[in-house]
N, C-alpha and C. Protein backbone atom coordinates (compact mmCIF):
# COMPACT_ATOMS: atom_id res chain seq x y z
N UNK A 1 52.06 124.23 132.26
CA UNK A 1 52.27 125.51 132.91
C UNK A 1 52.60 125.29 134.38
N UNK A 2 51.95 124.71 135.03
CA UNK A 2 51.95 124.27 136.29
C UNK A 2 53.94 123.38 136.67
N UNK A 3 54.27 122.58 135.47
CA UNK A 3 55.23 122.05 135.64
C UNK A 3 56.21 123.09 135.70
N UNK A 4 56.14 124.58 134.95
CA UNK A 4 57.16 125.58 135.02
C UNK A 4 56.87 125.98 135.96
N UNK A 5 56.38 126.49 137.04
CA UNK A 5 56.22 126.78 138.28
C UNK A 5 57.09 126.33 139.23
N UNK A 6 56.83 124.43 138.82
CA UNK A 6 57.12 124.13 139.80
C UNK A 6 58.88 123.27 139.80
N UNK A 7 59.05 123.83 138.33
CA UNK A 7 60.37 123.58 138.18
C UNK A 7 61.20 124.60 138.11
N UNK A 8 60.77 125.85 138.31
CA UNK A 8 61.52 127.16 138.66
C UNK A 8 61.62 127.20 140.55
N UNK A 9 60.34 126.46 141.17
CA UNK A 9 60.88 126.22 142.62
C UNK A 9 61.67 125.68 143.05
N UNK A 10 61.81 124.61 142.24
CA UNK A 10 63.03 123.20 142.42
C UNK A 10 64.41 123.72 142.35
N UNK A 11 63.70 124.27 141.36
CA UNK A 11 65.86 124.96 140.54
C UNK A 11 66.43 126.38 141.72
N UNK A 12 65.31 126.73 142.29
CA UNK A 12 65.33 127.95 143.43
C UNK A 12 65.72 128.83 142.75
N UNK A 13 64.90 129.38 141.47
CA UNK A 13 64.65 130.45 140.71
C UNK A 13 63.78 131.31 141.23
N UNK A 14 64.82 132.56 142.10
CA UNK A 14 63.67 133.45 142.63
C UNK A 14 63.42 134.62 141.89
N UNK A 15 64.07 134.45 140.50
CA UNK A 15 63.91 135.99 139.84
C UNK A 15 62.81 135.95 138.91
N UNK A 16 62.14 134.82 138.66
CA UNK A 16 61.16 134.57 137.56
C UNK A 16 60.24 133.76 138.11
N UNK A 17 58.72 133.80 138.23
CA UNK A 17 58.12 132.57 138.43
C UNK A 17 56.63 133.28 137.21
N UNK A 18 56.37 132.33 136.44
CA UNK A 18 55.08 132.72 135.35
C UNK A 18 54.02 132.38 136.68
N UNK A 19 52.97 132.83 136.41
CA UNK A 19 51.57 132.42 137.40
C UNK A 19 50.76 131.85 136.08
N UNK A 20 51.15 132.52 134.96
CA UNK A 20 49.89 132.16 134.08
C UNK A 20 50.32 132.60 132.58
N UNK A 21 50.44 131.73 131.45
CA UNK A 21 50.89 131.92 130.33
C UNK A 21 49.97 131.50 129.22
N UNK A 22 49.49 132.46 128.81
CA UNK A 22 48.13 131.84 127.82
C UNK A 22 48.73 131.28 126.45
N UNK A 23 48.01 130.35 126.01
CA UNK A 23 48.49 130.05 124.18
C UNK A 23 47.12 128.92 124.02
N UNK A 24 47.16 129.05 123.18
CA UNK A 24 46.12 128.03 122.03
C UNK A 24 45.25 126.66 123.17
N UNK A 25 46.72 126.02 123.81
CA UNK A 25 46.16 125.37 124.35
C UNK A 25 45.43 125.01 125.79
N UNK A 26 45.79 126.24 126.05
CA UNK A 26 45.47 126.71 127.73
C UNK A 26 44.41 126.33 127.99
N UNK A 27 44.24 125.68 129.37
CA UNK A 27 43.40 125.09 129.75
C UNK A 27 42.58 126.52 131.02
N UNK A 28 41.57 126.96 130.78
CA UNK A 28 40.84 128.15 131.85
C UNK A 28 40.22 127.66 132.60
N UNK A 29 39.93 127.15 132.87
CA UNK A 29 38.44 126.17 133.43
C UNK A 29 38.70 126.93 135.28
N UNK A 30 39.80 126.99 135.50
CA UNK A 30 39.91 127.36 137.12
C UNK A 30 39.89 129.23 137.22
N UNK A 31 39.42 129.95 135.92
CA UNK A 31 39.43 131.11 135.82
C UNK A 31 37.84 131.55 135.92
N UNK A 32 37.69 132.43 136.94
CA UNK A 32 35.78 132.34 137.36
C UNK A 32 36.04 134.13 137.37
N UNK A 33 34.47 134.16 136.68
CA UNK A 33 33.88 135.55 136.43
C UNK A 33 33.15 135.98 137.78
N UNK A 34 33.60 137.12 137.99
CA UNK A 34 32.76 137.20 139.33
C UNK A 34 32.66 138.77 139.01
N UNK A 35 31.09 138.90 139.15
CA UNK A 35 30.63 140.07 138.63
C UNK A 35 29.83 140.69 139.90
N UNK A 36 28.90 141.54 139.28
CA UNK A 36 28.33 142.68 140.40
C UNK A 36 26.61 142.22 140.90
N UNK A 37 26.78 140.97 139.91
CA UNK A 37 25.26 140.15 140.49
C UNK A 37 25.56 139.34 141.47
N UNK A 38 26.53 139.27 142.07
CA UNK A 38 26.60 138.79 143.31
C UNK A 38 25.89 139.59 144.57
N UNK A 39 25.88 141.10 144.65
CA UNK A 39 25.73 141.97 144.94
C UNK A 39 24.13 142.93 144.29
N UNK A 40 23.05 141.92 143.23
CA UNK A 40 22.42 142.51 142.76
C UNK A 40 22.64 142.83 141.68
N UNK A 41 23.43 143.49 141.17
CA UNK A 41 23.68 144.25 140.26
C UNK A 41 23.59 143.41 138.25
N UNK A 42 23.82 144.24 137.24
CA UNK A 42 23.52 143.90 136.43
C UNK A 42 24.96 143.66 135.46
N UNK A 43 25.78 143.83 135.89
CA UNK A 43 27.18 143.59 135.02
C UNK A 43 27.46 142.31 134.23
N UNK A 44 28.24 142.08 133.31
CA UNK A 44 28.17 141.12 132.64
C UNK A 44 29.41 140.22 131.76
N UNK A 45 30.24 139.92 132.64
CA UNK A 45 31.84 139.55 131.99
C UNK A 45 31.91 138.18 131.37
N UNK A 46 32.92 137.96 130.44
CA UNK A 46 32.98 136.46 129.99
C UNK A 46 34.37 136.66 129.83
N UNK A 47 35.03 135.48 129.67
CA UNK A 47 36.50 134.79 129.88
C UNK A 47 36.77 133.74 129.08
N UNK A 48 37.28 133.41 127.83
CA UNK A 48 37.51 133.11 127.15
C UNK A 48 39.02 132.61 126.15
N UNK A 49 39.83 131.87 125.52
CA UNK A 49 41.33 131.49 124.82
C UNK A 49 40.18 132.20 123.14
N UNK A 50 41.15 133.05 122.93
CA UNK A 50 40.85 133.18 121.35
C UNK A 50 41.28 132.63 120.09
N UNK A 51 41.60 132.79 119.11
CA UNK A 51 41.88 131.97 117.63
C UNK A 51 43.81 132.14 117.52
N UNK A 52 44.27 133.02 119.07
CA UNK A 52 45.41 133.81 118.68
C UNK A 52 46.31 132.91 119.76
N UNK A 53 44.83 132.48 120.83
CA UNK A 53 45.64 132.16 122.25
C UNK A 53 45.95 132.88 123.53
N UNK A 54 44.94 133.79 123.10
CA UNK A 54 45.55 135.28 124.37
C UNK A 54 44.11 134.71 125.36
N UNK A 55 44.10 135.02 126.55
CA UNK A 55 42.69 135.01 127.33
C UNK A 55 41.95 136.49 126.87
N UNK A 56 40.71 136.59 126.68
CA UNK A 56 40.27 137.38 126.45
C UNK A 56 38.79 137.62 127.38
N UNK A 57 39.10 138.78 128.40
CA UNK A 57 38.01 139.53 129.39
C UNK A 57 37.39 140.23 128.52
N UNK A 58 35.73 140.46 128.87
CA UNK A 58 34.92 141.47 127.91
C UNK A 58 34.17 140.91 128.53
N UNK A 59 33.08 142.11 128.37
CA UNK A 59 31.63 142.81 128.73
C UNK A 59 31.10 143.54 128.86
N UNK A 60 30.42 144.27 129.51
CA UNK A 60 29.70 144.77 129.93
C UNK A 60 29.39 145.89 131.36
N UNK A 61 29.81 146.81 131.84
CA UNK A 61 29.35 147.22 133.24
C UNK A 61 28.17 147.77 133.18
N UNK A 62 27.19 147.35 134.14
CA UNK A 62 26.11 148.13 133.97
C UNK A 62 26.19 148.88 135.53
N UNK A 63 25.63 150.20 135.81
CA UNK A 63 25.40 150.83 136.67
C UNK A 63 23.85 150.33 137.39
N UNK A 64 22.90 149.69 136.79
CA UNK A 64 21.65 149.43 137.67
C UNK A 64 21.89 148.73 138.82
N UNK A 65 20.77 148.81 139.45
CA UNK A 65 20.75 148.22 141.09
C UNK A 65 22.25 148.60 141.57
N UNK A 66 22.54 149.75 141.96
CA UNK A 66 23.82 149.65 142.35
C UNK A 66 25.41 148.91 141.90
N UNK A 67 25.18 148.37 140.67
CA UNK A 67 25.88 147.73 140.42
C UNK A 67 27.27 148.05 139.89
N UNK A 68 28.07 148.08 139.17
CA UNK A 68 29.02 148.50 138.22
C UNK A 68 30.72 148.03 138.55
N UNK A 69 30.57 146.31 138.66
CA UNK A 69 31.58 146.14 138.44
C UNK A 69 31.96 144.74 137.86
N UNK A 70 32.99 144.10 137.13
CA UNK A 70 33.02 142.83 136.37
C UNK A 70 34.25 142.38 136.62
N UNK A 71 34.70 141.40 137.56
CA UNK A 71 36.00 140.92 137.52
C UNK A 71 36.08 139.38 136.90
N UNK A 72 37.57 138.71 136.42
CA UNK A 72 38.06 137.60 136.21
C UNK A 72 38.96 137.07 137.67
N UNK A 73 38.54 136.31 138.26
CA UNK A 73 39.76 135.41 139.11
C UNK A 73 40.31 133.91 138.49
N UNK A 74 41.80 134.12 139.44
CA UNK A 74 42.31 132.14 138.70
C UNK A 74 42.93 132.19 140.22
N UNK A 75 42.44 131.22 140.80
CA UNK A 75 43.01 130.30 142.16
C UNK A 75 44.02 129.21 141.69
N UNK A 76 45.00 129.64 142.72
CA UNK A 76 45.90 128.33 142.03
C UNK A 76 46.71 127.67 143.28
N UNK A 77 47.28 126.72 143.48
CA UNK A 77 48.37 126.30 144.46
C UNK A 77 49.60 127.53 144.76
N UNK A 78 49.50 127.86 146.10
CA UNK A 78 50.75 128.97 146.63
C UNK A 78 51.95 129.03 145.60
N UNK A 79 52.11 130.16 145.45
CA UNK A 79 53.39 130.08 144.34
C UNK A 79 54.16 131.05 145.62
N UNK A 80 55.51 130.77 145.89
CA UNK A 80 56.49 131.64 146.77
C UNK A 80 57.00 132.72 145.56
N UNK A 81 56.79 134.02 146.50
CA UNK A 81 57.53 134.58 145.93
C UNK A 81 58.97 134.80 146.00
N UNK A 82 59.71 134.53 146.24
CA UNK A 82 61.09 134.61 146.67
C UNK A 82 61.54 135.74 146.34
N UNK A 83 62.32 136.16 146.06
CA UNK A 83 62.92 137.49 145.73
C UNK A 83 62.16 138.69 144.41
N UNK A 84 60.87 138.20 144.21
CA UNK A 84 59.66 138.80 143.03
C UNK A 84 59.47 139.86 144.04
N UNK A 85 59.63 141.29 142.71
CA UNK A 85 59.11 142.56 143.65
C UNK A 85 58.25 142.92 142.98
N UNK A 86 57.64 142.73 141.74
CA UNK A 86 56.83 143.72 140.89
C UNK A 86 56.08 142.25 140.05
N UNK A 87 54.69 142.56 139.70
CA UNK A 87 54.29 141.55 138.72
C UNK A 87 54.06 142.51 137.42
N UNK A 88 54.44 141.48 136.69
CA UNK A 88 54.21 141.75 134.65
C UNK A 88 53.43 141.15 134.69
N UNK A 89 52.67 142.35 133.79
CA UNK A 89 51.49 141.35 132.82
C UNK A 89 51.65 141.88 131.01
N UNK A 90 51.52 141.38 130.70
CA UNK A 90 51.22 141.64 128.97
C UNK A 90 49.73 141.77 128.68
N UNK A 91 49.36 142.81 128.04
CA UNK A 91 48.76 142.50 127.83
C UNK A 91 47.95 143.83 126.87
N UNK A 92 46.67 143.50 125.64
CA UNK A 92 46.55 144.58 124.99
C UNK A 92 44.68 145.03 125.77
N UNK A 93 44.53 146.10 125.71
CA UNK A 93 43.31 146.72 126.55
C UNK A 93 42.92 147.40 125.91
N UNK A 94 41.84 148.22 126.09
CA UNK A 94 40.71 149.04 125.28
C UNK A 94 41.01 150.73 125.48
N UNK A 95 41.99 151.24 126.55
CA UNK A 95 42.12 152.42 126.67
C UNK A 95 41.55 152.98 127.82
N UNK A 96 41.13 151.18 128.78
CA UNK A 96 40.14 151.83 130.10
C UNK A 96 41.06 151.36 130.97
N UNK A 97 40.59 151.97 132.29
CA UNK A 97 41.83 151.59 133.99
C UNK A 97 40.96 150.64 134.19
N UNK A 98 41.83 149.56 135.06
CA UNK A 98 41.24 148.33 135.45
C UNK A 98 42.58 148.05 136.62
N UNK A 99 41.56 146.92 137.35
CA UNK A 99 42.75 147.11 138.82
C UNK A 99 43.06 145.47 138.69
N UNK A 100 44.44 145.68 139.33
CA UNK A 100 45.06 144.07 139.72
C UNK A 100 44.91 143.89 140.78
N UNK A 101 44.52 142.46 141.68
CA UNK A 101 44.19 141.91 142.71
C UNK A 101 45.50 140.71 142.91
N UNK A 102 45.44 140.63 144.40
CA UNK A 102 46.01 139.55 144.86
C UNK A 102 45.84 139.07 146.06
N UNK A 103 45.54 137.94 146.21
CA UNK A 103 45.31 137.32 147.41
C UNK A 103 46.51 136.58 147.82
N UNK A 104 46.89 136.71 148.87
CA UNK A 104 48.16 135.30 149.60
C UNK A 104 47.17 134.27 150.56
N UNK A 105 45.94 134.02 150.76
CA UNK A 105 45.44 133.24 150.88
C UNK A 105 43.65 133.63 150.61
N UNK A 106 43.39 132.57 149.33
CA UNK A 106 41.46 132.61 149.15
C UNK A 106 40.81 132.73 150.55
N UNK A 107 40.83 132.24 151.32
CA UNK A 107 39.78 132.59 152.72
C UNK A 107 39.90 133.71 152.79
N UNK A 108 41.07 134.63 152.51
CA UNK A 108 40.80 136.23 152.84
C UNK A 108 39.60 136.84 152.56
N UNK A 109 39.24 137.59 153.13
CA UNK A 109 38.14 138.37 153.14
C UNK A 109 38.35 140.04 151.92
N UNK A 110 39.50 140.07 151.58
CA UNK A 110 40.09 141.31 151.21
C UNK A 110 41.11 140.97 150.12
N UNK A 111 41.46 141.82 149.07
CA UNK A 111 42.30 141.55 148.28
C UNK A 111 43.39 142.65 148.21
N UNK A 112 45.05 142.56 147.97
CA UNK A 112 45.34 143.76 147.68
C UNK A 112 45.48 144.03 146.47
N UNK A 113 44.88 145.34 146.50
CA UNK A 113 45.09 145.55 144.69
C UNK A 113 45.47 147.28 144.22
N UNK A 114 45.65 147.26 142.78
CA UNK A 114 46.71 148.41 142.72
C UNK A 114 45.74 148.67 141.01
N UNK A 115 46.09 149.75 140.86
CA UNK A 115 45.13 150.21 139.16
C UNK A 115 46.18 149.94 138.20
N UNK A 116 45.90 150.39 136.99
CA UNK A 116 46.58 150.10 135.60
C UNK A 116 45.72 151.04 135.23
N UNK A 117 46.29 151.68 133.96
CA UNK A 117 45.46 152.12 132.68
C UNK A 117 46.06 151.55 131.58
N UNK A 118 45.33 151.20 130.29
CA UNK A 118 45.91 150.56 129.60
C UNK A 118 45.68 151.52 128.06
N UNK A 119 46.16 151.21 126.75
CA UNK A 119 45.99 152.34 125.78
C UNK A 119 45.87 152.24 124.28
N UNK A 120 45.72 150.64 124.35
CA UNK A 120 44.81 150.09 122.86
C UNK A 120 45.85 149.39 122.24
N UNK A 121 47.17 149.09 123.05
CA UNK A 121 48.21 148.42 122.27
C UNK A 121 48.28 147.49 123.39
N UNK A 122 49.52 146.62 122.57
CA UNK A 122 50.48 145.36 123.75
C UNK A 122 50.97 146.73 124.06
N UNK A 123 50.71 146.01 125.96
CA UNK A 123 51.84 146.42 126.84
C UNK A 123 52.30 145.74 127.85
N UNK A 124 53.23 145.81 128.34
CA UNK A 124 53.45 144.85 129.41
C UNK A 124 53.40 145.94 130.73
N UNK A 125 52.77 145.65 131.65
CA UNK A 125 52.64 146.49 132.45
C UNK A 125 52.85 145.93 133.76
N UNK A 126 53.98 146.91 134.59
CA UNK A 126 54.62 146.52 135.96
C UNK A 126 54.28 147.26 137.05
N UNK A 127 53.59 146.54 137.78
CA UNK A 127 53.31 146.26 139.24
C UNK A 127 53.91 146.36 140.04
N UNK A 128 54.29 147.34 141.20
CA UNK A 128 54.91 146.75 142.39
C UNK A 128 53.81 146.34 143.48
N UNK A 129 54.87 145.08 143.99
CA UNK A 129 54.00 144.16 144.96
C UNK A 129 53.66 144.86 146.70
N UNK A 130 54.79 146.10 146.40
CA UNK A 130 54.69 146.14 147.96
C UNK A 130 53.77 147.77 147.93
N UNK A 131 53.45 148.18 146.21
CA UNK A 131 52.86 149.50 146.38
C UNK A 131 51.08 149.16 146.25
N UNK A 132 50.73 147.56 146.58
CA UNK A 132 49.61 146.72 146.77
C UNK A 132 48.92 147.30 147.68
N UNK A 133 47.53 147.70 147.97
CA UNK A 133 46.97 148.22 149.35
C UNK A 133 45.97 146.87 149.22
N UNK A 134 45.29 146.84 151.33
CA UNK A 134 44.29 145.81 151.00
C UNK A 134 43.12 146.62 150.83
N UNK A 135 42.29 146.07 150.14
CA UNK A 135 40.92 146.31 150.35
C UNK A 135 39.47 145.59 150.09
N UNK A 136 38.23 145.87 150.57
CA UNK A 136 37.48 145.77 150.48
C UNK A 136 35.99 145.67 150.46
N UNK A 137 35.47 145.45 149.45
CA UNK A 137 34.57 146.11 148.87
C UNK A 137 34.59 147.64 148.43
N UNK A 138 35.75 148.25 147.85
CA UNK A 138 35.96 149.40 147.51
C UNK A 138 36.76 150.23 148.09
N UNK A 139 36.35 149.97 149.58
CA UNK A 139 37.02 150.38 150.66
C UNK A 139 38.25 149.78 151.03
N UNK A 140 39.59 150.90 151.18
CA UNK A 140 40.96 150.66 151.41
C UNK A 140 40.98 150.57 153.13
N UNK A 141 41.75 149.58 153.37
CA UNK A 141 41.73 148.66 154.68
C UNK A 141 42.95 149.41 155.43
N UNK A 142 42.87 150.20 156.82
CA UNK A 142 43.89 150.30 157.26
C UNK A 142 44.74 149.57 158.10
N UNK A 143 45.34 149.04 156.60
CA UNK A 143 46.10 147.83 157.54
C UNK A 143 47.66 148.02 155.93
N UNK A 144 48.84 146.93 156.61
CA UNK A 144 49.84 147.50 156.22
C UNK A 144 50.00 146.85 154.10
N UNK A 145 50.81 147.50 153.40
CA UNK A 145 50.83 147.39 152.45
C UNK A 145 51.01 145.92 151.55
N UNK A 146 51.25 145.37 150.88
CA UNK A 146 51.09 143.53 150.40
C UNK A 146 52.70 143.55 150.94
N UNK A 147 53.04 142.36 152.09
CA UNK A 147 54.57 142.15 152.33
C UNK A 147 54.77 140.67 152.28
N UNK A 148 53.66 139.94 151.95
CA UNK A 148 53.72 138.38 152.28
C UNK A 148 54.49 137.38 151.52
N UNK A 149 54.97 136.27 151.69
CA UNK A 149 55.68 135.51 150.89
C UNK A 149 55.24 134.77 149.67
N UNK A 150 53.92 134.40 150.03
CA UNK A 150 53.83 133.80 148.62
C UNK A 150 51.96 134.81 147.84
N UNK A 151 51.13 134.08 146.87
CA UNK A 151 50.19 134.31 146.47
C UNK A 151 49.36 133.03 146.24
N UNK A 152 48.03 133.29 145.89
CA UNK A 152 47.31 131.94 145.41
C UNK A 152 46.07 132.31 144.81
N UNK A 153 46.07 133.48 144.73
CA UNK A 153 44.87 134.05 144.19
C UNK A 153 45.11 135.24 143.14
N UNK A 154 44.90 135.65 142.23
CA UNK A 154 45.54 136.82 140.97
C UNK A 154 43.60 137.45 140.51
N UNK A 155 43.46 138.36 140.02
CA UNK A 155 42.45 138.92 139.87
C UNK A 155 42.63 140.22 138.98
N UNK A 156 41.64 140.53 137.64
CA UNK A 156 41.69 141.25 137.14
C UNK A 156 40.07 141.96 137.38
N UNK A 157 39.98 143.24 137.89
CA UNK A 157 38.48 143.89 137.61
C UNK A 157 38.18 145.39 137.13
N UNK A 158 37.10 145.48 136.66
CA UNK A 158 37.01 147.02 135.66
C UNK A 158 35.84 147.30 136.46
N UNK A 159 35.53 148.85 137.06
CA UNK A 159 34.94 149.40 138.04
C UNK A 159 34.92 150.61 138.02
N UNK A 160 35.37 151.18 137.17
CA UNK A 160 35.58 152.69 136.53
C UNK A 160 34.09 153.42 137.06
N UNK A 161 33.28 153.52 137.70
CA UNK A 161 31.90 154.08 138.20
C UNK A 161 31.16 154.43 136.58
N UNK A 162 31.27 153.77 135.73
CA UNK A 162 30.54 154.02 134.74
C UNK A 162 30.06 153.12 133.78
N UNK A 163 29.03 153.22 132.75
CA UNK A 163 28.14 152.17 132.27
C UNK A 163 29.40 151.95 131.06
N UNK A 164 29.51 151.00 131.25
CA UNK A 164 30.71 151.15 129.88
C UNK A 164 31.47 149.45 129.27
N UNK A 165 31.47 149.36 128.08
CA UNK A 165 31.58 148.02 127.60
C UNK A 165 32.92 147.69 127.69
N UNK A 166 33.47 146.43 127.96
CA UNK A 166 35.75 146.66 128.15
C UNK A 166 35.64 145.08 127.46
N UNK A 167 37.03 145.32 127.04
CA UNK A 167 37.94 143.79 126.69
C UNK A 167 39.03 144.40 126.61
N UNK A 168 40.30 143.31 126.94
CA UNK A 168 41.30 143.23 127.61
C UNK A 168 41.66 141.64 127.27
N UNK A 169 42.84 141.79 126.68
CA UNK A 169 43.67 140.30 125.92
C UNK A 169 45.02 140.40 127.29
N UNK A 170 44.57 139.10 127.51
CA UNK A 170 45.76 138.72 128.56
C UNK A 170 46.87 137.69 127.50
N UNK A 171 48.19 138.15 127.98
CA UNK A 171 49.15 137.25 127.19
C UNK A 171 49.82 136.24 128.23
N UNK A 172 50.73 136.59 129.62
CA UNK A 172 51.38 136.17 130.55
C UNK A 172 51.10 137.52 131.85
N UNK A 173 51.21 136.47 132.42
CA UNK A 173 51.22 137.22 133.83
C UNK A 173 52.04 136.11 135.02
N UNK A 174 53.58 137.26 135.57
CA UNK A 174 54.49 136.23 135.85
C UNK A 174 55.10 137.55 137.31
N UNK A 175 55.74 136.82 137.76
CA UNK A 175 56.27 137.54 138.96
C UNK A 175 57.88 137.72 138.94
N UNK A 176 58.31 138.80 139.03
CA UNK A 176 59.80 139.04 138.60
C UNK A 176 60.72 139.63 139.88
């Protein structure tokens, strides 16, 4: 996966770059659950390749101790975006909103991120990069919309303010 990345940079393919293409043999290990017990709270996510090959998010939100939220992150080496305005993802969901994150550098303190709803089928669902706000901890940052060149950080989280169980099959997630 990593070699298509970095052989779509070489070739100076700015209309396509994959960040992340799941199948059978995908290696996750750099994909970390980061939930609402960081913060106390009682939430409960796992991250997982299934029998099909898709990544598969599920758990749990719990509302105690203030809590109620469950994200997946994957850190990876800067990918440029070059001429990418919108990210695709594929992917099939439970019928709940869940938000996309992006970092252009992990030390950030803030992520920008944008919602989805999803509706119990495959869908591929498109993103624009520049309709990205930053924020954090819930709170939207007044500061200007995602304009940066590359990424290194991608993030999926479910936060809906309610006690409620989610899974969500990731297929590809690529920048166009």
């Amino acid at each position: 996966m990593k070699y298509l990345v970095l052989l779509g940079l070489m070739l100076g393919n700015t209309s396509k770059h994959i960040v992340f293409d799941f199948d059978k043999n995908t290696t996750i290990d750099k994909w970390i659950i980061v939930d609402d017990v960081v913060m106390g709270g009682k939430s409960s996510g796992t991250f997982a390749i299934n029998k099909d090959g898709h990544g598969v998010f599920q758990g749990d939100v719990s509302l105690e101790n203030n809590g109620g939220f469950s994200s997946v992150r994957y850190r990876f080496e800067k990918i440029q975006i070059g001429g990418a305005t919108k990210v695709y993802i594929k992917l099939k969901g439970d019928g709940k909103k869940y938000q996309f994150r992006v970092k252009s550098n992990t030390g950030d303190y803030y992520s920008y991120i944008t919602s989805f709803s999803t509706n119990g089928s495959w869908q591929e669902i498109e993103l624009k990069l520049k309709d990205m706000y930053p924020s954090f901890l819930g709170r939207r940052l007044n500061s200007p919309n995602f304009s940066n060149d590359y990424i290194e950080e991608v993030a999926l989280l479910i936060g809906n303010k309610k006690q409620e169980s989610f899974k969500i099959l990731l297929d590809k997630i690529e920048l166009r």
